[in-house]
N, C-alpha and C. Protein backbone atom coordinates (compact mmCIF):
# COMPACT_ATOMS: atom_id res chain seq x y z
N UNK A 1 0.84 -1.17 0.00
CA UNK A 1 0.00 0.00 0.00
C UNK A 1 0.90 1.25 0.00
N UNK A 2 0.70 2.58 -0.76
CA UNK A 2 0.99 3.98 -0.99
C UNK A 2 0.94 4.22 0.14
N UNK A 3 2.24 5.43 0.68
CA UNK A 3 1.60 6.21 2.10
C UNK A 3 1.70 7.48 1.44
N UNK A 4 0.43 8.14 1.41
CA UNK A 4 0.40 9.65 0.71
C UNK A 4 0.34 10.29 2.19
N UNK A 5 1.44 11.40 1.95
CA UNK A 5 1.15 12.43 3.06
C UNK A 5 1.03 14.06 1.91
N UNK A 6 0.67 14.77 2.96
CA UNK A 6 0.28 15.96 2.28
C UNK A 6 0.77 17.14 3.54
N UNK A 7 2.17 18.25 2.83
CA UNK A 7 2.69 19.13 3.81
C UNK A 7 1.58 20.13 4.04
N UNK A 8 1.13 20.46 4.86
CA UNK A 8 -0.47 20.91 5.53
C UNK A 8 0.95 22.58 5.47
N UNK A 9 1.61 22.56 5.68
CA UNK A 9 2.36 24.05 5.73
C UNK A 9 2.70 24.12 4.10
N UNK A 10 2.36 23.44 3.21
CA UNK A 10 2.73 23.95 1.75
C UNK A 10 1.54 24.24 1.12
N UNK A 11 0.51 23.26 1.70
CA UNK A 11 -0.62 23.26 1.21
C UNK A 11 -1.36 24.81 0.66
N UNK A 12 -1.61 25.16 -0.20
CA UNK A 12 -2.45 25.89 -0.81
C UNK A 12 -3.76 26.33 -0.64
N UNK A 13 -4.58 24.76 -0.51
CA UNK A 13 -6.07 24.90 -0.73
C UNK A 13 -6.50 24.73 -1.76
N UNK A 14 -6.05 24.90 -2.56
CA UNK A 14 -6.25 25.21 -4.18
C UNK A 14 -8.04 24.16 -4.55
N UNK A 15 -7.58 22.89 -4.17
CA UNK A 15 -9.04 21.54 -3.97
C UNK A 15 -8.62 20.44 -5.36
N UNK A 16 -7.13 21.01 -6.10
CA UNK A 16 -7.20 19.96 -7.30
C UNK A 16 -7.35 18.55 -6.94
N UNK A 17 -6.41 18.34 -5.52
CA UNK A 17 -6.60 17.07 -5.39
C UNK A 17 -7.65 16.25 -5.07
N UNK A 18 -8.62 17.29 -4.68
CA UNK A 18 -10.43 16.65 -3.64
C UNK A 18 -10.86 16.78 -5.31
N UNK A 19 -10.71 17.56 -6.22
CA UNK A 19 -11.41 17.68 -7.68
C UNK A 19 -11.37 16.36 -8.20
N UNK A 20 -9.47 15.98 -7.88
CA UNK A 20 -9.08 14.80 -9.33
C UNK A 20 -10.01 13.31 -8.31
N UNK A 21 -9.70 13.39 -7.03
CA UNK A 21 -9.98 12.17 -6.30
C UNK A 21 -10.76 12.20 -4.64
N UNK A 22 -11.96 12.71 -4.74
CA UNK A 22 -12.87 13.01 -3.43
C UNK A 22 -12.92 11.30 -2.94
N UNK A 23 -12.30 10.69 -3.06
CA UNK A 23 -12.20 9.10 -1.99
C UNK A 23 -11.40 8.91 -1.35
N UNK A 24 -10.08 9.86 -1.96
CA UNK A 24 -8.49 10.00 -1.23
C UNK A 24 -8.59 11.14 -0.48
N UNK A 25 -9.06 12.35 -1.18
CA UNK A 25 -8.85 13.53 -0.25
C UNK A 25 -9.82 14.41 -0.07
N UNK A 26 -9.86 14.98 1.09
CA UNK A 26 -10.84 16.33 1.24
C UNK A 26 -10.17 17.30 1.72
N UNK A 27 -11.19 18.88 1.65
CA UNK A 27 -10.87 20.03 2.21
C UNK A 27 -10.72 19.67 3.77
N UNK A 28 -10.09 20.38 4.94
CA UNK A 28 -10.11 20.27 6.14
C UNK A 28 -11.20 21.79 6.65
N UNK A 29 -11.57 21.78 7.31
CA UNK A 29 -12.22 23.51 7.81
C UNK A 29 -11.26 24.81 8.01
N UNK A 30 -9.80 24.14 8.32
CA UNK A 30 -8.77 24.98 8.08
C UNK A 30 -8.03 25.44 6.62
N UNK A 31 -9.07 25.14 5.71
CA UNK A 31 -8.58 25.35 4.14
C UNK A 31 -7.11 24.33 3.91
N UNK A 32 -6.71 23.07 4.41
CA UNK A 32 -5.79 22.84 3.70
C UNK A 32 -6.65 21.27 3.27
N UNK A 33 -6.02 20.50 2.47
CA UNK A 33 -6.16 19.35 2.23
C UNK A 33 -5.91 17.87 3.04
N UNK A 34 -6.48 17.18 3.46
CA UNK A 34 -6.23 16.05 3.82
C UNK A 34 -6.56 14.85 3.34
N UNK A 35 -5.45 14.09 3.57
CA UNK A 35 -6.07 12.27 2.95
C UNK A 35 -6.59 11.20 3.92
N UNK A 36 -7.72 10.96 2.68
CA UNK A 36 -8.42 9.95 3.68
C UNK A 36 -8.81 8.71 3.20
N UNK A 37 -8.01 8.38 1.97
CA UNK A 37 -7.55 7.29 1.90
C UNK A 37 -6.17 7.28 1.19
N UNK A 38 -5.36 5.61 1.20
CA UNK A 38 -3.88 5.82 1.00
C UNK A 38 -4.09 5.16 -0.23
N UNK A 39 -5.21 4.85 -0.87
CA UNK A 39 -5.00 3.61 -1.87
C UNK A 39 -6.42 3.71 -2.78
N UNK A 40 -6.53 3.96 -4.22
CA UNK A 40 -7.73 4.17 -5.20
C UNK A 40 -7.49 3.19 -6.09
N UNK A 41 -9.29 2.50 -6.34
CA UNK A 41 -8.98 1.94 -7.54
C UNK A 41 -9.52 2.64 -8.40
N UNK A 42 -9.53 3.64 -8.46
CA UNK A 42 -10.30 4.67 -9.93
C UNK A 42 -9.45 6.13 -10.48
N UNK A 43 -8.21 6.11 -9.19
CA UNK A 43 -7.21 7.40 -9.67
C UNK A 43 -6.02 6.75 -9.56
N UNK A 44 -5.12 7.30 -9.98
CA UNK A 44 -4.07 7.30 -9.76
C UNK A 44 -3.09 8.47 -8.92
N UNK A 45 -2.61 8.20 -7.87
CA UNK A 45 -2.14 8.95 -6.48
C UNK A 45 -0.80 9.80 -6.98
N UNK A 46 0.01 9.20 -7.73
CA UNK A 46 1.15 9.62 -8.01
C UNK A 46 1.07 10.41 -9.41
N UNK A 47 -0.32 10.60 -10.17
CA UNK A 47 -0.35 11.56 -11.26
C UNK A 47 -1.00 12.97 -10.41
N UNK A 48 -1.66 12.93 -9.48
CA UNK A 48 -2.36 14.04 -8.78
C UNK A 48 -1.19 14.46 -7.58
N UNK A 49 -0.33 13.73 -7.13
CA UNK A 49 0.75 14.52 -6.65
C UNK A 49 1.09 15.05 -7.44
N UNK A 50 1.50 14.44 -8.71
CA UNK A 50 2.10 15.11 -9.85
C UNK A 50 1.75 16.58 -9.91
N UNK A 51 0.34 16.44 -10.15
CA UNK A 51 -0.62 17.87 -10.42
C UNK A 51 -0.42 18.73 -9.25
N UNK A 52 -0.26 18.77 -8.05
CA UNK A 52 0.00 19.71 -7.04
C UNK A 52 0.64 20.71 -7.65
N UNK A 53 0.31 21.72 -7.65
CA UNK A 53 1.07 22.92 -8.34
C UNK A 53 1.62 23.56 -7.07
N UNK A 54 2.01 23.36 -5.89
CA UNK A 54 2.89 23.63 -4.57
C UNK A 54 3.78 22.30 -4.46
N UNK A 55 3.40 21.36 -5.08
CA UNK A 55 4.18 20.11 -4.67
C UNK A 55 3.73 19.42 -2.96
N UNK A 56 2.78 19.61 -2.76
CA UNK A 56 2.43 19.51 -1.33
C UNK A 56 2.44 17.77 -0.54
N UNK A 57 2.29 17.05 -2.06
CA UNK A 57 1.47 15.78 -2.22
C UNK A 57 2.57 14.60 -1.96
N UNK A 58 3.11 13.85 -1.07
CA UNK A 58 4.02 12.73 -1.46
C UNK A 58 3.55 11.31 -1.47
N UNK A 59 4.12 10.95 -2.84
CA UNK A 59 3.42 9.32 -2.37
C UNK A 59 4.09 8.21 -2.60
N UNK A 60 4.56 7.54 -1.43
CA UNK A 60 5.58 6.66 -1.12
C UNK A 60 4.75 5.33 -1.78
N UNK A 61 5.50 4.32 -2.08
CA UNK A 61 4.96 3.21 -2.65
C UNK A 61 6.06 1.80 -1.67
């Protein structure tokens, strides 16, 4: 299993990643992103880190 973490101090807000994959991640009430799952069968984790335009996203395999 992937361990995606997400730097909550780089984080943006921006929501691409809750856009590309709302099963892995959501908004928090503090505007940053969190994951809430480590593992999709319908996205791919390491193209939407990709997409982080802060780079916020890591995903260990």
């Amino acid at each position: 299993m992937a361990k995606v973490t997400i730097d909550k101090e780089t984080c943006v807000g921006c929501g691409l990643c809750v856009n590309s994959c709302p099963d892995c991640f959501e908004m928090t009430s503090d505007g940053v992103a969190k994951v809430k799952a480590h593992e999709c069968s319908t996205c791919d984790l390491h193209e939407i880190a990709s997409q982080c335009p802060v780079n916020a996203i890591a995903v260990q395999d």
